[in-house]
Protein backbone atom coordinates (compact mmCIF):
# COMPACT_ATOMS: atom_id res chain seq x y z
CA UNK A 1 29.33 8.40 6.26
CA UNK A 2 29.46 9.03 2.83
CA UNK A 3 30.44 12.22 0.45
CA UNK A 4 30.77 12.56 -3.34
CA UNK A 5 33.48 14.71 -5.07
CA UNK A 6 34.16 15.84 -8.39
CA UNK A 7 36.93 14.04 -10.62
CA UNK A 8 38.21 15.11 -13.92
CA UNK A 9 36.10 13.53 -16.75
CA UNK A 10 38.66 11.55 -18.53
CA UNK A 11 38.89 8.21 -20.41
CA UNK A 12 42.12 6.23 -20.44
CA UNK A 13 43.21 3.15 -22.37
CA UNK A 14 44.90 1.11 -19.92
CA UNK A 15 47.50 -1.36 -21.35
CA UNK A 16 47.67 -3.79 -18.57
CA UNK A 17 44.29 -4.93 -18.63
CA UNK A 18 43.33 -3.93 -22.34
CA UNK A 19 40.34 -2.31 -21.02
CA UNK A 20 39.35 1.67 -20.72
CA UNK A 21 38.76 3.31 -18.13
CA UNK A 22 37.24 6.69 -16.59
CA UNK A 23 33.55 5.23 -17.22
CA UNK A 24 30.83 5.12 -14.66
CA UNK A 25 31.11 2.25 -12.19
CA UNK A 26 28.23 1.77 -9.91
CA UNK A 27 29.17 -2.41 -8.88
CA UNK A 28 27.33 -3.53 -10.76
CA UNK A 29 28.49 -5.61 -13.88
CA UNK A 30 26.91 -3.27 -16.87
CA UNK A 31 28.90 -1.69 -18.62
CA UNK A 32 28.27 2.06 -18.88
CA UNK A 33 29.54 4.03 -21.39
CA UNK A 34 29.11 7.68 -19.92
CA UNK A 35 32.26 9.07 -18.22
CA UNK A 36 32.37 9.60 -14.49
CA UNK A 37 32.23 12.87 -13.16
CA UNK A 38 31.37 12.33 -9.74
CA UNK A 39 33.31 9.81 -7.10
CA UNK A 40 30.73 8.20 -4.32
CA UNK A 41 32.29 6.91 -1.28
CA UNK A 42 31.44 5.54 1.90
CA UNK A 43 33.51 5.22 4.86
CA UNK A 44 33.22 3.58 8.30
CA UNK A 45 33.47 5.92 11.24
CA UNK A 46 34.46 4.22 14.86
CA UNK A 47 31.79 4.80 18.02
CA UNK A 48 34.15 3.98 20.32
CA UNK A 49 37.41 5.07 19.28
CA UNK A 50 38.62 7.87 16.91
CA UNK A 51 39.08 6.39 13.27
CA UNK A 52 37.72 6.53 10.19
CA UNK A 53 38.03 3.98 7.19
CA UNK A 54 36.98 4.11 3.18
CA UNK A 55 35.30 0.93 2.16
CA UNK A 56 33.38 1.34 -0.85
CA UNK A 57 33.32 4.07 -3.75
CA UNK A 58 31.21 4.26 -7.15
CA UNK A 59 31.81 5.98 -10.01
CA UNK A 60 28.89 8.38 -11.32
CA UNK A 61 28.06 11.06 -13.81
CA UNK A 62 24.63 11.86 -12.27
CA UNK A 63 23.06 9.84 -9.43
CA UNK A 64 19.11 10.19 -8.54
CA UNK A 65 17.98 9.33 -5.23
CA UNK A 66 16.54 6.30 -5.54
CA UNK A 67 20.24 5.00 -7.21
CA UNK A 68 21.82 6.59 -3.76
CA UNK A 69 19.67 4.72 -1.83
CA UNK A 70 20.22 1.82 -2.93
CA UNK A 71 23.99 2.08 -2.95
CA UNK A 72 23.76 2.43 0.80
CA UNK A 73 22.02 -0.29 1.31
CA UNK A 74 23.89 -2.55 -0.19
CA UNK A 75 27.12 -1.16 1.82
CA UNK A 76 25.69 -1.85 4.69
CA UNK A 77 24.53 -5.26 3.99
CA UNK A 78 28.25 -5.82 2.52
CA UNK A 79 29.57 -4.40 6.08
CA UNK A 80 27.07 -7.05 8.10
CA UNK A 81 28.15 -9.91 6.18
CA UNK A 82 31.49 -9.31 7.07
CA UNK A 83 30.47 -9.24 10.76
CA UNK A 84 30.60 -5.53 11.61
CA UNK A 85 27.95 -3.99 13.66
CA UNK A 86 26.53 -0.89 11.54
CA UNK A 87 24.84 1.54 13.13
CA UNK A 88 22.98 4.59 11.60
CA UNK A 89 19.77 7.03 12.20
């Protein structure tokens, strides 16, 4: 299951780590420099019992289909490797 929400566009110096923050994150390790607008996250949804769990989110500005697509697919490979069964239509 996935859904995407809006988020305040903000950038934030962040002491700790010396780094900013607030830009789009898709996994990957390029640095973007647009701010997020958008949260992406999936979550794992139980067939046989009644739970529901976040594993992965990305941050975007604007996301085309093709992008999408292949965020889900590497979810779900990330999910198998760890040994759970995915199922989806």
């Amino acid at each position: 299951m996935l859904d995407a929400m809006s988020i305040k566009k903000a950038i934030e110096y962040d002491n700790a780590t010396g780094k900013s923050t607030g830009f789009v994150n898709l996994g990957d390790s390029i640095d973007h420099d647009e701010a997020a607008t958008e949260v992406l996250v999936f979550m794992v949804v139980g067939l046989l019992g009644h739970w529901k769990a976040p594993v992965a989110y990305f941050l975007t500005h604007t996301l085309e289909a093709a992008t999408q697509q292949q965020l889900v697919l590497h979810t779900i490979r990330s999910l198998m490797e760890v040994g759970i069964q995915v199922c989806y239509c």
